[in-house]
Protein backbone atom coordinates (compact mmCIF):
# COMPACT_ATOMS: atom_id res chain seq x y z
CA UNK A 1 108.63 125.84 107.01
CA UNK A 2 110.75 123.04 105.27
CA UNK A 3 108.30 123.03 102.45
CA UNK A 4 108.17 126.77 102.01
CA UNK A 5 112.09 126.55 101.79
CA UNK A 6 111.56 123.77 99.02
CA UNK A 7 109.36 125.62 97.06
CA UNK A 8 111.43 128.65 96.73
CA UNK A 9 114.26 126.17 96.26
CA UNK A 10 112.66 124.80 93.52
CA UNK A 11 111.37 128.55 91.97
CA UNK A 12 114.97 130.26 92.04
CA UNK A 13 116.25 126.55 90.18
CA UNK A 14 113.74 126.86 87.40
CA UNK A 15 114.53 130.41 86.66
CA UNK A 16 118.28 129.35 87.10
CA UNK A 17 117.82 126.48 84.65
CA UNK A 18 115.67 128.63 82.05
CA UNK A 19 119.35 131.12 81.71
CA UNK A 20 121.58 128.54 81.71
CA UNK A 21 120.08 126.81 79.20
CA UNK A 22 118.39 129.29 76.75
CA UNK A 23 120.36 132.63 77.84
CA UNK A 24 119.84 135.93 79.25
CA UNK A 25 116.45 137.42 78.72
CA UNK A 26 116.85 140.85 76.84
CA UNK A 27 116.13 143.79 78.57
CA UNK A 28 116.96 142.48 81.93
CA UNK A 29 117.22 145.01 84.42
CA UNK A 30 119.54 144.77 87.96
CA UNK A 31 117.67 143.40 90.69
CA UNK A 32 115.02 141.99 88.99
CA UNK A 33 114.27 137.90 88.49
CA UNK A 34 113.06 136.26 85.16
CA UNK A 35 111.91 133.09 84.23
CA UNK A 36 110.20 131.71 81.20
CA UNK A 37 106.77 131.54 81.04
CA UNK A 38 104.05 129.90 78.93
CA UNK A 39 102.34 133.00 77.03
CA UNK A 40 98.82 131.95 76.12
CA UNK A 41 96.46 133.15 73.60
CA UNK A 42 95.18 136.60 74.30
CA UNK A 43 91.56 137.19 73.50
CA UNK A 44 88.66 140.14 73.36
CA UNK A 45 85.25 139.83 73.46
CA UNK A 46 83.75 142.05 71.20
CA UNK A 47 80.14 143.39 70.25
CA UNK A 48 78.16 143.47 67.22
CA UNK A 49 74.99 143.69 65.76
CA UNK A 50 74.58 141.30 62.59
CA UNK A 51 71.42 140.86 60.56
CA UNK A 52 69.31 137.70 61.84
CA UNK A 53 66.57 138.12 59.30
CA UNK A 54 66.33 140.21 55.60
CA UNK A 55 63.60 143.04 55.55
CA UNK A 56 61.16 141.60 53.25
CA UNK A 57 57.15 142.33 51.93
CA UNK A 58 54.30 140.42 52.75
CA UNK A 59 50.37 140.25 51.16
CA UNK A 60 47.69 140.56 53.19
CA UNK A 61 44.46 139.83 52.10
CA UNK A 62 41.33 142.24 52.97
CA UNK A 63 38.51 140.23 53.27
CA UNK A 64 35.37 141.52 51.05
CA UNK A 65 33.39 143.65 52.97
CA UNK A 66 28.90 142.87 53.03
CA UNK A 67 26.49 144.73 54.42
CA UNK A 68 22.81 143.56 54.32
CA UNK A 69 20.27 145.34 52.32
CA UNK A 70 16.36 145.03 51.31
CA UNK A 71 15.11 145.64 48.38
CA UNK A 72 12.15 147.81 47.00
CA UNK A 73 10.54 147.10 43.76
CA UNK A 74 8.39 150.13 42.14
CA UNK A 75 4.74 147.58 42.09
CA UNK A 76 2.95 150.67 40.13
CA UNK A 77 4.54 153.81 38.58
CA UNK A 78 3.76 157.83 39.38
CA UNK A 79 0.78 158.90 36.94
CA UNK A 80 -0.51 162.54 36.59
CA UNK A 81 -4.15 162.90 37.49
CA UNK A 82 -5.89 165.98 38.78
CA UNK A 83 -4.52 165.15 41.81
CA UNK A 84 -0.99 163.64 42.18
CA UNK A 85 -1.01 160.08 42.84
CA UNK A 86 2.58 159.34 44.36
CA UNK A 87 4.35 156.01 43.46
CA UNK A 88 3.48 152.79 45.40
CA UNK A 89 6.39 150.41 46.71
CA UNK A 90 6.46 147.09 47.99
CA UNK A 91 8.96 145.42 49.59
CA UNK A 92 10.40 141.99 48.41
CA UNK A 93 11.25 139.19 49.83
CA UNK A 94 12.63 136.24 48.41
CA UNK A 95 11.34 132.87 48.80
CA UNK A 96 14.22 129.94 48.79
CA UNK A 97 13.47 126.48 48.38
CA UNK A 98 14.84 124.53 51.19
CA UNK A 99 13.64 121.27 50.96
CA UNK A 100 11.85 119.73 47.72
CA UNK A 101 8.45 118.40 47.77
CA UNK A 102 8.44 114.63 49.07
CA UNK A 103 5.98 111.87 49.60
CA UNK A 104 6.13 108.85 52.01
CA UNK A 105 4.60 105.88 53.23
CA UNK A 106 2.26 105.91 55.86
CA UNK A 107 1.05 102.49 57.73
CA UNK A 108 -2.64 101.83 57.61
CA UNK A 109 -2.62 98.61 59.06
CA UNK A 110 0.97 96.30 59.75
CA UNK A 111 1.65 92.89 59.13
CA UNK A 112 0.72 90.65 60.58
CA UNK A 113 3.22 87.37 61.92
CA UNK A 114 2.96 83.85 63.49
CA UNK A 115 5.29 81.47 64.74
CA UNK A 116 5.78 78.49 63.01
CA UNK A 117 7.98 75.19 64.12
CA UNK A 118 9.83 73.08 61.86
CA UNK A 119 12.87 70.96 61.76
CA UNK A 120 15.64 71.32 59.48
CA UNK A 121 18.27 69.41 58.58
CA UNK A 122 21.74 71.11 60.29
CA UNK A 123 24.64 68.05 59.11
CA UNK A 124 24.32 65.52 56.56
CA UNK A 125 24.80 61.58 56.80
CA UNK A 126 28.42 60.46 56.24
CA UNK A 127 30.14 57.51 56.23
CA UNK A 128 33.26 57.33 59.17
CA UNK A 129 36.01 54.54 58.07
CA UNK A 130 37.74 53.21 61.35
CA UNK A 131 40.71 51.06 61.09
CA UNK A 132 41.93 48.64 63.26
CA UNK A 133 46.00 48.53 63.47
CA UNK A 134 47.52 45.18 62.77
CA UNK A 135 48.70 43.58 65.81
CA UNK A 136 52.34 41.91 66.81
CA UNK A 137 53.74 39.34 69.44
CA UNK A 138 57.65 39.43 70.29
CA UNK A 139 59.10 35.87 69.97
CA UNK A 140 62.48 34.19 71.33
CA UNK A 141 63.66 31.55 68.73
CA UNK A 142 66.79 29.65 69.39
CA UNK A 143 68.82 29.54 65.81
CA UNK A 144 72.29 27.35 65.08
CA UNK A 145 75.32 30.34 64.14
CA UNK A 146 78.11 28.02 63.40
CA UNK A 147 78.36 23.82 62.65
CA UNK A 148 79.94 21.14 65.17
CA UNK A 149 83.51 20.85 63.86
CA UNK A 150 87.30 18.94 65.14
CA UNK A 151 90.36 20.63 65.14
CA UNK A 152 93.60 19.79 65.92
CA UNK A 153 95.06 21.07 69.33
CA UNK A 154 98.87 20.72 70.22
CA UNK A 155 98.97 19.26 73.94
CA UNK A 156 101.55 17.41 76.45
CA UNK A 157 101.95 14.33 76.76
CA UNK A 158 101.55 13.52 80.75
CA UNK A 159 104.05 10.05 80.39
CA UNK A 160 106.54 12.06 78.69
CA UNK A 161 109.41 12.60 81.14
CA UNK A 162 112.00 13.75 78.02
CA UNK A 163 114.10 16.99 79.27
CA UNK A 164 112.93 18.92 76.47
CA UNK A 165 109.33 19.82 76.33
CA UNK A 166 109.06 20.01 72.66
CA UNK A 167 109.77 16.41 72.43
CA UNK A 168 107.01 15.75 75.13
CA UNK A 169 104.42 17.69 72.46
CA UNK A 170 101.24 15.88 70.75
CA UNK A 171 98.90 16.42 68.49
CA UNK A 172 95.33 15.91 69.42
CA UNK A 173 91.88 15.86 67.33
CA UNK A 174 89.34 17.81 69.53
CA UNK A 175 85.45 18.18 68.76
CA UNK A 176 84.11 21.48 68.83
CA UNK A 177 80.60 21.34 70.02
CA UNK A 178 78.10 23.62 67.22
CA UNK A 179 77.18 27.24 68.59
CA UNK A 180 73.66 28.83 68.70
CA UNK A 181 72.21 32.51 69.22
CA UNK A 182 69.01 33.15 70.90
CA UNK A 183 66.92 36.28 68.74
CA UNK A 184 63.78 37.72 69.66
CA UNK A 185 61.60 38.91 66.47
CA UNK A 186 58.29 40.48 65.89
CA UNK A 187 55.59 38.33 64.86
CA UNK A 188 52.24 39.59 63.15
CA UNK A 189 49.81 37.89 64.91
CA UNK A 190 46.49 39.83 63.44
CA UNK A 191 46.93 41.80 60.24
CA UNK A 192 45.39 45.62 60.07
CA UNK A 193 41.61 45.99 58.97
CA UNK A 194 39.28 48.65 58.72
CA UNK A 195 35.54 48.94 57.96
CA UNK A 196 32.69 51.92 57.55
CA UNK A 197 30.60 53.20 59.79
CA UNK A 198 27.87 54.85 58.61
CA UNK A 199 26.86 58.42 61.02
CA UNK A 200 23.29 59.38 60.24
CA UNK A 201 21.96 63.02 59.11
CA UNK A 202 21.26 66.08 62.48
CA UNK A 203 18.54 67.66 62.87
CA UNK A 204 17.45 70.61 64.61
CA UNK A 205 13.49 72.03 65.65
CA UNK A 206 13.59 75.82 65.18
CA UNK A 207 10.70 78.41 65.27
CA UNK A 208 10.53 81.35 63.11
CA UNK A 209 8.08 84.09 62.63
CA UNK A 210 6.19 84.17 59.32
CA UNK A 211 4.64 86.52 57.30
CA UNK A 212 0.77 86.15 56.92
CA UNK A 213 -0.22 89.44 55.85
CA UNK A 214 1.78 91.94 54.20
CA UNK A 215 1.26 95.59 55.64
CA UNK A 216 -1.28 97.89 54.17
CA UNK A 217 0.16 101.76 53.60
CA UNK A 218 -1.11 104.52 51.69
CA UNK A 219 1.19 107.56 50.10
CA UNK A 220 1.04 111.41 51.83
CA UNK A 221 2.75 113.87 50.14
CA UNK A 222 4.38 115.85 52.63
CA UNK A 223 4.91 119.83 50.62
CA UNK A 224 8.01 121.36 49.74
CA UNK A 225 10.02 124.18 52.62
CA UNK A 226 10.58 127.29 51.41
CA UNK A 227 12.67 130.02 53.49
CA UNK A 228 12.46 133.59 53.31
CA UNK A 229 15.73 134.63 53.14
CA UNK A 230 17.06 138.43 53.11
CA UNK A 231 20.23 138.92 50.39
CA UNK A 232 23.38 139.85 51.32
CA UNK A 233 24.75 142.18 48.90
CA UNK A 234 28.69 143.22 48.26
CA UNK A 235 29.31 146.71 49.00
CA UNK A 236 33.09 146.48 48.43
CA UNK A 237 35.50 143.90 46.38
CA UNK A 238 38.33 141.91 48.30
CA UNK A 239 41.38 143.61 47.41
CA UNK A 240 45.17 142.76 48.53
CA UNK A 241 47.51 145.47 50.83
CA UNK A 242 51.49 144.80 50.56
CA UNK A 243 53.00 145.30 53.67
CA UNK A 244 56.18 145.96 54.47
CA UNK A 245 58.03 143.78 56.91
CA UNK A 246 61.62 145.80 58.11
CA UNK A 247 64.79 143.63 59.00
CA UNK A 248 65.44 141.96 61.61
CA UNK A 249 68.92 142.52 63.74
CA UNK A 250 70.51 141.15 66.93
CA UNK A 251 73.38 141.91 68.77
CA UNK A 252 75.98 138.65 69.48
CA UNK A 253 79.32 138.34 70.93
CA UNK A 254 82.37 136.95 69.95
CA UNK A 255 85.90 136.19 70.94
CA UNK A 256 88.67 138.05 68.86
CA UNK A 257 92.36 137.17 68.91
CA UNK A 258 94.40 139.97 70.14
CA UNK A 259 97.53 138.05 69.62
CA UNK A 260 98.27 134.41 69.02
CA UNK A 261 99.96 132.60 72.28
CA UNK A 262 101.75 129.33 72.64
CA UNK A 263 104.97 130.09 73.08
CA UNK A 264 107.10 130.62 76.14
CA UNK A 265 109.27 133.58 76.67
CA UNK A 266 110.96 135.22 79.81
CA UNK A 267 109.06 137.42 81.88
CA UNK A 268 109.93 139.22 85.24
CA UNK A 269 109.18 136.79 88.38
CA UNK A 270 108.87 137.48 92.07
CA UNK A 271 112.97 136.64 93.22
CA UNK A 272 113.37 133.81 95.77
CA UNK A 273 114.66 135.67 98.37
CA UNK A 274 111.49 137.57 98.33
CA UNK A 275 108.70 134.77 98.03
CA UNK A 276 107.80 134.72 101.83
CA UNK A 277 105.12 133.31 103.98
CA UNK A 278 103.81 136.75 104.16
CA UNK A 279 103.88 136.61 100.02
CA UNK A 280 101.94 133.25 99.90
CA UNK A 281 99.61 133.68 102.08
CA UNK A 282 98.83 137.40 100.49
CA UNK A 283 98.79 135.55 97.17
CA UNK A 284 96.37 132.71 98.61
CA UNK A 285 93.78 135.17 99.96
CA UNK A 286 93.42 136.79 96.82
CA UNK A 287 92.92 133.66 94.95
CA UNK A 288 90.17 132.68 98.09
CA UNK A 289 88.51 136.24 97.24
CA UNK A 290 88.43 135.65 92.70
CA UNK A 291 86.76 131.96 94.00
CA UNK A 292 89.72 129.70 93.21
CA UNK A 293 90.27 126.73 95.56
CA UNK A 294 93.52 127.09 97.34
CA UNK A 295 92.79 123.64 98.85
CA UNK A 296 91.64 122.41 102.05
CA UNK A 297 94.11 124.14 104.17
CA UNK A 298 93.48 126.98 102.69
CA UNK A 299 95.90 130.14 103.87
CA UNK A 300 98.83 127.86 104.99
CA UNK A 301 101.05 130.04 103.92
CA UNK A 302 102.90 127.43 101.85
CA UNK A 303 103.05 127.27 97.99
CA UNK A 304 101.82 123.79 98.21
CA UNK A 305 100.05 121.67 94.84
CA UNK A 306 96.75 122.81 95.62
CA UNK A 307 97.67 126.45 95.29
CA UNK A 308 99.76 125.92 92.34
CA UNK A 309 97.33 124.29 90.76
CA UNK A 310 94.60 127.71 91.39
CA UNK A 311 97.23 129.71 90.37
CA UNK A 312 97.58 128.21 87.24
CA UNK A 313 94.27 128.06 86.81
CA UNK A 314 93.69 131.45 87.43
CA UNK A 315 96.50 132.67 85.13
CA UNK A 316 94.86 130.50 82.36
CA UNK A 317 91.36 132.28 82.78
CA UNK A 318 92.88 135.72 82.28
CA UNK A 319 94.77 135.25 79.93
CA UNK A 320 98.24 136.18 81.54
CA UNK A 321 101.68 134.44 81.52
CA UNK A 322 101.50 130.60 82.86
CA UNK A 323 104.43 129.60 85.50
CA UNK A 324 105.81 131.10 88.16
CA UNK A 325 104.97 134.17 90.32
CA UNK A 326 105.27 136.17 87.66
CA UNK A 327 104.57 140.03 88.55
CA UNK A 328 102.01 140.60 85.76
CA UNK A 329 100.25 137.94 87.38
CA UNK A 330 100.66 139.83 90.96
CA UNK A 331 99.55 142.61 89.33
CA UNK A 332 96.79 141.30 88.25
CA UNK A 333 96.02 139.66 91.87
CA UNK A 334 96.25 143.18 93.44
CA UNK A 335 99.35 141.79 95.59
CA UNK A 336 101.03 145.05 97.12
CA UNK A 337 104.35 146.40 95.90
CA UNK A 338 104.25 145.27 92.60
């Protein structure tokens, strides 16, 4: 109940606002609420038929027509005679060479093979050079860096009792014994050689068949192919028949503007005092009934987000004034009494 109060609360304020704020709408009648609402686009759907395809001509070809026919030749005319001698007729037919004379080979006798071995040389001799790599040691050798030498090395004097030290101070010659490095180094011990080594010729025994005695044939001469065929004679030239192809239409639909939206102006709303629970839940049932999600509580009789939000929705999708519980949108929703 506290949220129903809220939401007409919050319905009366915006239409309170809207008047302060932009003035009184025009045309306002006593009694009667207004608020301003967001006036969409309004749109028709309309109906036409449009040409999809030009009416055009097209050539058809008639094939030739045949029909077969047989021929007869006069062999001996009509003579007069004490008696009448009618006319004699043969009939025709033409002989068509198929296939031209030909001769081939016939075998009398074939050849006649043996099998013969012999060997035959598959690689050649060559000569292979090997070489022999040198060969090396690794040798430690013991080699003088730097000479013997003296030098001179300021030292105390042990007897010396003086208080000062400096004055106890001496000067001694001291030998420096020479300093040596031990190295390792490679040594050739056996230089590289190399020397030839000769790789003899392959062979290989194969058998083969050979020839002793070449066939013996003699020549037939096999007759030309002749066909009687029967002519096929044209009764009737191929001639060409325009036809006339008609156009082509189809019927499409499109959306007109009826009048351009996007603006908001007032329009009459549903007054606080008379947005009830009765009212909402009248309103929700005929959103559930156009198939607009109320939300999961369905008819709470509360103007809660989720049925704002079909309203809206709804309002959008026919095209009426967005915001509010406007009366042309209760109209619209069949609500009673308006």
């Amino acid at each position: 109940m506290k949220k129903l109060l809220f939401s007409l609360i919050l319905v009366f304020s915006i239409a309170i606002t809207s008047v302060a704020q932009d003035g009184l709408p025009t045309n306002a009648e006593p009694g009667k609420c207004y608020a301003k609402c967001y006036i969409p686009d309004q749109w028709k759907t309309e109906t036409q038929t449009v040409m999809s395809k030009e009416a055009s001509t097209k050539l058809i070809t008639v094939p030739a027509k045949y029909k077969t026919v047989t021929e007869t030749m006069m062999k001996k005319e009509a003579g007069k005679a004490v008696r009448v001698i009618p006319a004699k007729y043969e009939t025709r037919t033409e002989r068509v060479l198929i296939k031209e004379e030909s001769k081939k080979l016939i075998v009398v006798s074939p050849a006649k093979y043996e099998t013969r071995t012999e060997t035959v040389q598959i690689k050649a001799p060559s000569t292979r050079i090997t070489t022999t790599p040198a060969r090396y040691e690794t040798r430690t050798e013991t080699m003088k860096v730097e000479e013997a030498t003296t030098k001179w090395v300021k030292q105390k004097d042990a007897m010396c009792e003086a208080e000062n030290n400096d004055d106890c101070m001496v000067w001694c010659l001291v030998e420096v014994p020479a300093k040596f490095k031990t190295v390792s180094k490679r040594v050739l011990v056996t230089p590289a050689a190399s020397r030839a080594i000769e790789i003899p010729a392959k062979f290989k025994t194969i058998s083969k068949r050979v020839m002793v005695s070449p066939p013996v044939t003699r020549e037939e001469v096999i007759p030309a192919q002749y066909k009687t065929v029967t002519k096929t004679v044209m009764v009737e030239g191929p001639k060409t028949v325009e036809t006339e192809i008609p156009a082509q239409y189809q019927t499409v639909s499109k959306r007109v503007l009826v009048k351009a939206g996007g603006f908001s102006e007032y329009r009459e709303v549903v007054c606080s005092k008379n947005v009830t629970s009765q009212l909402v839940r009248q309103v929700q049932r005929a959103l559930l009934a156009k198939g607009y999600n109320v939300g999961p509580a369905c008819t709470d009789n509360i103007l809660g987000k989720d049925t704002r939000a079909a309203l809206i929705k709804y309002q959008k999708d026919n095209n009426l004034p967005v915001g509010n519980l406007n009366v042309a949108t209760m109209k619209s929703l069949g609500i009673k009494g308006y």
